[in-house]
Protein backbone atom coordinates (compact mmCIF):
# COMPACT_ATOMS: atom_id res chain seq x y z
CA UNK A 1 -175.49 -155.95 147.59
CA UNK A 2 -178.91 -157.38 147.38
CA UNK A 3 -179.51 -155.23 143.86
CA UNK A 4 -176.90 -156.64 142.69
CA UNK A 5 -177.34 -160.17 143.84
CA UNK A 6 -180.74 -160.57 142.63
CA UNK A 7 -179.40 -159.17 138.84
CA UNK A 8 -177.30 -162.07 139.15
CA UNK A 9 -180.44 -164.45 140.12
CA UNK A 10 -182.70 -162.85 137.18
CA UNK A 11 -180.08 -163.02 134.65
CA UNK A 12 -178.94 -166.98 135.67
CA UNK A 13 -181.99 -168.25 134.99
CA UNK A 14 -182.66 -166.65 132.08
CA UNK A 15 -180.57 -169.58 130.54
CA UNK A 16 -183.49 -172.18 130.69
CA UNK A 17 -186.00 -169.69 128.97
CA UNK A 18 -183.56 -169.32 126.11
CA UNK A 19 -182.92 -172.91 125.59
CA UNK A 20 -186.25 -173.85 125.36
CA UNK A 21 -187.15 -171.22 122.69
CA UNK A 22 -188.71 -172.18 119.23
CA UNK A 23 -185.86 -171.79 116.73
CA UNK A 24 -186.38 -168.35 114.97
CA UNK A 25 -183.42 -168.43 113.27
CA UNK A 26 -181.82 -171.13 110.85
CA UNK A 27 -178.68 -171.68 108.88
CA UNK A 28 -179.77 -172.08 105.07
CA UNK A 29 -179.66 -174.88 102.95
CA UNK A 30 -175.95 -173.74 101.70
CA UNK A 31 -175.11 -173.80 105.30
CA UNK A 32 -175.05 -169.81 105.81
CA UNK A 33 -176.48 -167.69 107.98
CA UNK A 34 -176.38 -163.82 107.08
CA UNK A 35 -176.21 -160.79 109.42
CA UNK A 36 -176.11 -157.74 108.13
CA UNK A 37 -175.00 -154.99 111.27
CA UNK A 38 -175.81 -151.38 111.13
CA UNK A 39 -174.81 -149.48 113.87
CA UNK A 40 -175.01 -145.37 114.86
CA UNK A 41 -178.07 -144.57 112.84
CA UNK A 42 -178.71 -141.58 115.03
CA UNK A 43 -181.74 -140.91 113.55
CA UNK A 44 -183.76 -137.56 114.68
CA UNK A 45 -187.84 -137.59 114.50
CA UNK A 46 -187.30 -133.10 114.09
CA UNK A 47 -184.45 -133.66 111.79
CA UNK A 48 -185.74 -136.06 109.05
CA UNK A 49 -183.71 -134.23 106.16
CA UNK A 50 -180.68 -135.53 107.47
CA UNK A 51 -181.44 -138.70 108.74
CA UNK A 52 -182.98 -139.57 105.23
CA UNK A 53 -179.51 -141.05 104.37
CA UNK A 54 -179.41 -143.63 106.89
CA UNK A 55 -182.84 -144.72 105.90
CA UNK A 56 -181.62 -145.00 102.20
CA UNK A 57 -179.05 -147.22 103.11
CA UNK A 58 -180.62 -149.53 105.09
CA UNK A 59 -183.16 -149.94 101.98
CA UNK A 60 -180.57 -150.27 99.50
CA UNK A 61 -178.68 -152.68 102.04
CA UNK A 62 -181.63 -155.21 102.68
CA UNK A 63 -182.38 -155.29 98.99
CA UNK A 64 -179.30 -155.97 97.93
CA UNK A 65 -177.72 -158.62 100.88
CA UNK A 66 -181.38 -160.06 101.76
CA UNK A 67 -180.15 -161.16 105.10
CA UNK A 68 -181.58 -163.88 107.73
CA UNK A 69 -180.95 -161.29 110.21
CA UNK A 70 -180.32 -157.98 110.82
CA UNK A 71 -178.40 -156.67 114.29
CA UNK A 72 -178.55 -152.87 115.43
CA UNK A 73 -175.88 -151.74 118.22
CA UNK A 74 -176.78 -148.96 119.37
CA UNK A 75 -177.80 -145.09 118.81
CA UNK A 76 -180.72 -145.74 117.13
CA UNK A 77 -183.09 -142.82 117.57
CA UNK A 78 -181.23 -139.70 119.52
CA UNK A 79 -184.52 -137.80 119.78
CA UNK A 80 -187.35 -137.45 121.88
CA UNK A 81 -190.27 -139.14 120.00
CA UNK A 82 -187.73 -142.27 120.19
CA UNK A 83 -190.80 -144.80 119.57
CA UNK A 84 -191.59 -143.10 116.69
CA UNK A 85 -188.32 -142.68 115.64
CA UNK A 86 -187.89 -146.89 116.42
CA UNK A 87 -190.87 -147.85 114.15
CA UNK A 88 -189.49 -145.56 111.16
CA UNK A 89 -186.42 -147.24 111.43
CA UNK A 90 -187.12 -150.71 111.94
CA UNK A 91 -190.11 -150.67 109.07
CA UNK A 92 -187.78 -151.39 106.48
CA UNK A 93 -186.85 -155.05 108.44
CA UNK A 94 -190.81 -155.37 108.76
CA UNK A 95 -191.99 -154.77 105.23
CA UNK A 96 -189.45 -157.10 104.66
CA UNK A 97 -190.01 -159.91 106.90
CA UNK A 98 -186.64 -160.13 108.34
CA UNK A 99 -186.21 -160.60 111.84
CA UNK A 100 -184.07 -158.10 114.23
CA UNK A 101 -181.95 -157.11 117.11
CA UNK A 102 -181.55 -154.24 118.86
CA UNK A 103 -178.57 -153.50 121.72
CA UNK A 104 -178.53 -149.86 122.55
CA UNK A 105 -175.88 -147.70 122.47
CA UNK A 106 -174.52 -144.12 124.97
CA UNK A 107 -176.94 -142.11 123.97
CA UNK A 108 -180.67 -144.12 123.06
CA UNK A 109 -182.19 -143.70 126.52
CA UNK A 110 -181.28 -139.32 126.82
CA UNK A 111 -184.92 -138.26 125.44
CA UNK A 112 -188.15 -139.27 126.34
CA UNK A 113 -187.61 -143.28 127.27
CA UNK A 114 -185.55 -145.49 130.16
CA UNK A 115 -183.58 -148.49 128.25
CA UNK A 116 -186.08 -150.39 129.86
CA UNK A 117 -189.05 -148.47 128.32
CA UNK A 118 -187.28 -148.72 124.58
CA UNK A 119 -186.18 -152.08 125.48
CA UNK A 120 -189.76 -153.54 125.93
CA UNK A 121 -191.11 -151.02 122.94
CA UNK A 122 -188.57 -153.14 120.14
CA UNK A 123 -189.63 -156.38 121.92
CA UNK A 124 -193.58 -156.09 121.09
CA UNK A 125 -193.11 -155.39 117.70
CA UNK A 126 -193.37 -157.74 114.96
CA UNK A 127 -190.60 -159.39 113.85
CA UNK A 128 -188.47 -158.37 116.83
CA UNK A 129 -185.96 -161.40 118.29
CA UNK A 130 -185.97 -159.60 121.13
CA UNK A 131 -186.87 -162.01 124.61
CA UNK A 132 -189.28 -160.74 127.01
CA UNK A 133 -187.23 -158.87 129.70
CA UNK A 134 -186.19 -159.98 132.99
CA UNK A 135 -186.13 -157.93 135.40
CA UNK A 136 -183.53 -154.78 134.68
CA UNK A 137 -181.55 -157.22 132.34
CA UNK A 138 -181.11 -156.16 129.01
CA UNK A 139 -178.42 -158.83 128.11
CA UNK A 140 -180.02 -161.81 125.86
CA UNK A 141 -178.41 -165.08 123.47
CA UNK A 142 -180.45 -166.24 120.44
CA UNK A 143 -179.59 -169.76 119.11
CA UNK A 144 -179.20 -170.20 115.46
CA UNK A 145 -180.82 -173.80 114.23
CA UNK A 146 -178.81 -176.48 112.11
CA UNK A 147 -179.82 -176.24 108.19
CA UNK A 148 -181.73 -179.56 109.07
CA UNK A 149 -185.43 -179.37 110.96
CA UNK A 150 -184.02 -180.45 114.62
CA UNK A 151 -185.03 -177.70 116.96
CA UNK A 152 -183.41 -179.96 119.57
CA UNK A 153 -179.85 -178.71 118.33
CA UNK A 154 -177.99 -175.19 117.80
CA UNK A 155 -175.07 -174.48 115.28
CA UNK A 156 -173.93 -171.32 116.54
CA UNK A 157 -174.97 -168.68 118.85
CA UNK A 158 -175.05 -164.71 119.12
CA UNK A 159 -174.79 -162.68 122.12
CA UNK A 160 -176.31 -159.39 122.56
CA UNK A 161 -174.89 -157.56 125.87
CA UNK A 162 -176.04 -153.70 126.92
CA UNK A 163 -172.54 -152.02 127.13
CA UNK A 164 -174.43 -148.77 128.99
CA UNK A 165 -173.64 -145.23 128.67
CA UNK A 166 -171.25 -143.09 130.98
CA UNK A 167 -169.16 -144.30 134.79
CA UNK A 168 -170.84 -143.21 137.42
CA UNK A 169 -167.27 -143.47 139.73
CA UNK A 170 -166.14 -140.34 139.60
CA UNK A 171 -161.94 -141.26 139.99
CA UNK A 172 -162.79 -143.75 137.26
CA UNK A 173 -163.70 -141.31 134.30
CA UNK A 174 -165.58 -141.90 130.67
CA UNK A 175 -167.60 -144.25 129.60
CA UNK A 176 -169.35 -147.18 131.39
CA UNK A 177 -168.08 -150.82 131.35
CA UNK A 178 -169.67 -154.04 131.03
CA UNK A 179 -170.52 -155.09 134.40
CA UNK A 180 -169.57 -158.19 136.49
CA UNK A 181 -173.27 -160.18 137.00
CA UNK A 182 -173.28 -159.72 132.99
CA UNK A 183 -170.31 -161.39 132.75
CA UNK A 184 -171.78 -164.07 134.81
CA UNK A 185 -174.94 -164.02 133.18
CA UNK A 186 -172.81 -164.79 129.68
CA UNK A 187 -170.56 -167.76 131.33
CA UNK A 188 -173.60 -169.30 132.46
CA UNK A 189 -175.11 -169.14 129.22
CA UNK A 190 -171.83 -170.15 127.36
CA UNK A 191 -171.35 -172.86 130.18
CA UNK A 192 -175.44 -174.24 129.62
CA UNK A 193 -175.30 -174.63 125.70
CA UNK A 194 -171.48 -176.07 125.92
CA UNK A 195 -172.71 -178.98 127.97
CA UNK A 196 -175.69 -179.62 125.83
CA UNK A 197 -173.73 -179.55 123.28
CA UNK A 198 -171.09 -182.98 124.46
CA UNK A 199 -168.92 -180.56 126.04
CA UNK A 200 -167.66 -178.91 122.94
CA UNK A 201 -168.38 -174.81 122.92
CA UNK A 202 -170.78 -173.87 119.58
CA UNK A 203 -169.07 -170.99 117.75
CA UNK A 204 -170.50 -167.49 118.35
CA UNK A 205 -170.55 -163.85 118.07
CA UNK A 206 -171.22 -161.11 120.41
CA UNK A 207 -172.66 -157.51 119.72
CA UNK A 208 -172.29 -154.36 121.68
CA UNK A 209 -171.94 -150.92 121.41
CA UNK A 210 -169.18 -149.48 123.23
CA UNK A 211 -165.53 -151.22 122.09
CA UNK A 212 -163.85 -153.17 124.55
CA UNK A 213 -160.48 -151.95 125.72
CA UNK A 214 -158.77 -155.10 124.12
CA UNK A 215 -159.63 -153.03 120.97
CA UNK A 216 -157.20 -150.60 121.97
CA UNK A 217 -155.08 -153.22 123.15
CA UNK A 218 -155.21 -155.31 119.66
CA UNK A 219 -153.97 -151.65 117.86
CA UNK A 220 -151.18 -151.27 119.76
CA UNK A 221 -149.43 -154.33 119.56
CA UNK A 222 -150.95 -155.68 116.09
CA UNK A 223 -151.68 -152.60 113.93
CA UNK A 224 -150.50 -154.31 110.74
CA UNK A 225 -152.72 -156.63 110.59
CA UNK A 226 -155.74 -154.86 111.27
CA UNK A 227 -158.12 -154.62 107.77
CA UNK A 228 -160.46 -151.52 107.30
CA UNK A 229 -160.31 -148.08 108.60
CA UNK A 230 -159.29 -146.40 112.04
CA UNK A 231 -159.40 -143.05 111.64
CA UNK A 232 -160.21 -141.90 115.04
CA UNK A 233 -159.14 -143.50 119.07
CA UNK A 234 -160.88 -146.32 120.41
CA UNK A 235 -163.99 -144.45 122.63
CA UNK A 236 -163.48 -147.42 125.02
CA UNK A 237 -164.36 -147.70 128.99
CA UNK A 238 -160.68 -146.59 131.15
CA UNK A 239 -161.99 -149.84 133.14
CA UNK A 240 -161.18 -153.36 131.80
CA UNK A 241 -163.87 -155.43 134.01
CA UNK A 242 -162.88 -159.14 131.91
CA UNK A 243 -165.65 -160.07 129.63
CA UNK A 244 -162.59 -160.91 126.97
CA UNK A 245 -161.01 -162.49 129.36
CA UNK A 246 -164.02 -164.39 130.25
CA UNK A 247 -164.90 -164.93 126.28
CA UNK A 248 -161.53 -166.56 125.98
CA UNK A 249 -162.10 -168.88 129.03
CA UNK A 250 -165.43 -170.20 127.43
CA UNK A 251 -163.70 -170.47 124.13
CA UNK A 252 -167.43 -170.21 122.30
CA UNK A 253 -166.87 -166.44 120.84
CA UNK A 254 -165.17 -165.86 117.82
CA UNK A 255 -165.60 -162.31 117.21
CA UNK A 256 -166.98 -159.25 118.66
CA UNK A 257 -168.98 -156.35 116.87
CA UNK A 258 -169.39 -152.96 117.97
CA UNK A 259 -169.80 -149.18 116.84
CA UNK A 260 -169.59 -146.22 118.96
CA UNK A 261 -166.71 -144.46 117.26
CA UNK A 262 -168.15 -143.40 113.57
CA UNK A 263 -164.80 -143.06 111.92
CA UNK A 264 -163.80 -146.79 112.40
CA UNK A 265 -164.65 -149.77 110.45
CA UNK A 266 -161.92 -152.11 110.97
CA UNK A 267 -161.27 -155.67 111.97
CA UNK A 268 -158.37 -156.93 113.78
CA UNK A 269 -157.47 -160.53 115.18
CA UNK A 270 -156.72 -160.32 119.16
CA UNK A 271 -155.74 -163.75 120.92
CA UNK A 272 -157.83 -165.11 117.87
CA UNK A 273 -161.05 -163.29 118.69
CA UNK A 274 -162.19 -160.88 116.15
CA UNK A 275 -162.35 -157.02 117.45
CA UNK A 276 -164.73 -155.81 114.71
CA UNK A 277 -165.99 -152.84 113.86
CA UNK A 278 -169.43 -152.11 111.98
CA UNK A 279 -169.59 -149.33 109.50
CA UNK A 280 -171.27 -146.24 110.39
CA UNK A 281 -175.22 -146.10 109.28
CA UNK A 282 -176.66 -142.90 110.33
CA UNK A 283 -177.09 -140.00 108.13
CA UNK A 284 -175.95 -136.15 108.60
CA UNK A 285 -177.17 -135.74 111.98
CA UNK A 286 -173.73 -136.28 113.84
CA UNK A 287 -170.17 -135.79 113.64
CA UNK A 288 -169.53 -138.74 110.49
CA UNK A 289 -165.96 -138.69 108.31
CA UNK A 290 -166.62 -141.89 106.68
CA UNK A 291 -169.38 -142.79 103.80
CA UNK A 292 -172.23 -144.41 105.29
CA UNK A 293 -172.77 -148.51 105.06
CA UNK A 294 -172.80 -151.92 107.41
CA UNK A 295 -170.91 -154.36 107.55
CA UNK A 296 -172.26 -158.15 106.45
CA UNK A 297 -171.13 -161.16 108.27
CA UNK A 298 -171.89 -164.81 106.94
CA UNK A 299 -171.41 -167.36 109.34
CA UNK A 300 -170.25 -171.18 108.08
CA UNK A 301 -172.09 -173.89 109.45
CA UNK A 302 -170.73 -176.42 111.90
CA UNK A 303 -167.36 -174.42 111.67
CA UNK A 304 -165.49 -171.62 113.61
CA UNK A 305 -165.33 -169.49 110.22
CA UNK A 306 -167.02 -166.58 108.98
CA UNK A 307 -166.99 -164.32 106.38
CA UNK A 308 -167.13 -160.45 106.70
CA UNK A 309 -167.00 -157.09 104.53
CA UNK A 310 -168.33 -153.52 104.47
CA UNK A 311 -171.22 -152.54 102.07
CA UNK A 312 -171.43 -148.74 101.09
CA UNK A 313 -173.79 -147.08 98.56
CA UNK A 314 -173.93 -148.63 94.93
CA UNK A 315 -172.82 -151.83 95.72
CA UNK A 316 -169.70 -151.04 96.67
CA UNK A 317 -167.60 -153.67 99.17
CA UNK A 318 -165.00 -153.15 100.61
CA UNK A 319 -162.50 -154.80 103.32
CA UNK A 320 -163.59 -158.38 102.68
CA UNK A 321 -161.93 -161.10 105.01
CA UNK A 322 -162.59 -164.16 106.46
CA UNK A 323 -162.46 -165.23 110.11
CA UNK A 324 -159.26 -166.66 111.09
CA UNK A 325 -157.82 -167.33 107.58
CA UNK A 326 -157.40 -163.50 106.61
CA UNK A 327 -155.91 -163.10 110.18
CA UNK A 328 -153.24 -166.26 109.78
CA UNK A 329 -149.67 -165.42 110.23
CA UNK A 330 -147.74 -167.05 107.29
């Protein structure tokens, strides 16, 4: 009770820290901001051969799409040497001056480093958006600046929550679920910026690695208007502990963005949040069906719209929509 009490403690007032920050991150003068997500890279430090393809792609990605950001969820490096494995895949965001996220996925912390340890690793190197930890949280919100200069005000925010690995009930099987004081931590947040901002919530995103059950939910009673590929089940916790729920209640998150289950990629409109799916990254190094890309979201400034679409090799795009006018019943 008091472990979990002081998580609750550490992570509430982590909201002043991030309100006070300098504004690292900016809506452009066309009033975009650009995020390109690659998710599962599973990249292996003794199997380089193989992992070679995911490092392609994020090359040919970044030089093509030039984002303002770019957002990792999870499976990174799945091999011991994991730091070394981190600073081979981050260098191409470093050479290139773009700025980064990291949440971590099932299987980052089963070599030779805690989530902590990996967690604090990302966060000293250079160009890393990552917020020095506190405590055991792992859960963070970076503002995104109006096009103007006014670091007093944000346009749009994006949550990064640790969706963990595996249950540890054993009558409660699978994978973990995101847990309760994080859901507090993230309605404090959304409740802080909300009031600073006259009452009225800013529109954001949230990224994670493990797909909420509502994903499943979404399929089953909307598959026809999902856009992009589901060729395999939703990997999702058994458990539904109400972060949706919550994110609905706050009314600031738009969409959500996950990987976990390489052979999906789609999108698909849920009580008018988007369930999205990034594309798989990594190269040959794990079971993959499905080319390997990232998805590429553009966010509008001061409005709840964004753009989205899935890059592959050569240019090619594919499942373009945008957020909620691709998802409008006629």
């Amino acid at each position: 009770m008091k472990r979990n009490l002081l998580f609750v403690l550490c992570a509430l007032c982590s909201v002043l820290p991030s309100l006070a920050q300098d504004c690292e991150l900016r809506f452009n003068k066309n009033g975009e901001f650009k995020i390109v997500q690659f998710t599962d890279t599973h990249y292996k430090v003794d199997d380089k051969a193989n992992s070679q393809i995911a490092l392609d792609r994020i090359n040919e990605v970044l030089d093509a799409e030039q984002p303002d950001m770019v957002v990792f969820t999870g499976d990174v490096v799945v091999s011991n040497e994991s730091f070394t494995g981190l600073d081979i895949v981050l260098e191409p965001c470093i050479k290139r001056n773009i700025p980064y996220a990291v949440v971590f996925g099932n299987h980052d912390d089963e070599y030779d480093h805690t989530r902590a340890e990996l967690y604090d690793y990302i966060a000293s190197k250079e160009y890393s958006l990552l917020p020095p930890r506190a405590g055991g949280v792992l859960d963070f919100v970076l503002p995104v600046c109006p096009s103007g200069r006014n670091d007093d005000e944000r346009a749009a925010l994006l949550y990064f929550i640790d969706s963990h690995s595996y249950t540890s009930l054993k009558d409660v099987p699978g994978y973990a679920w995101i847990k309760f004081e994080q859901i507090a931590w993230y309605r404090a947040q959304s409740k802080k910026f909300t009031e600073l901002n006259g009452g009225q919530p800013l529109p954001a995103l949230a990224f994670f690695h493990i797909p909420l059950p509502e994903y499943q939910y979404a399929v089953a009673e909307n598959e026809a208007g999902m856009v992009g590929l589901r060729t395999e089940g939703e990997a999702c916790p058994t458990g539904n502990s109400g972060l949706f729920l919550s994110m609905k209640e706050c009314g600031d998150v738009m969409g959500t963005f996950v990987g976990h289950d390489h052979n999906n990629d789609y999108a698909i409109m849920y009580k008018n949040i988007l369930l999205a799916y990034g594309r798989y990254t990594g190269g040959n190094t794990v079971y993959n069906d499905l080319p390997n890309g990232c998805r590429v979201i553009v966010l509008k400034e001061n409005e709840r719209r964004f753009d989205s679409y899935i890059r592959l090799a050569n240019g090619k795009i594919e499942y373009q929509i945008t957020y909620p006018d691709s998802f409008n019943k006629q």
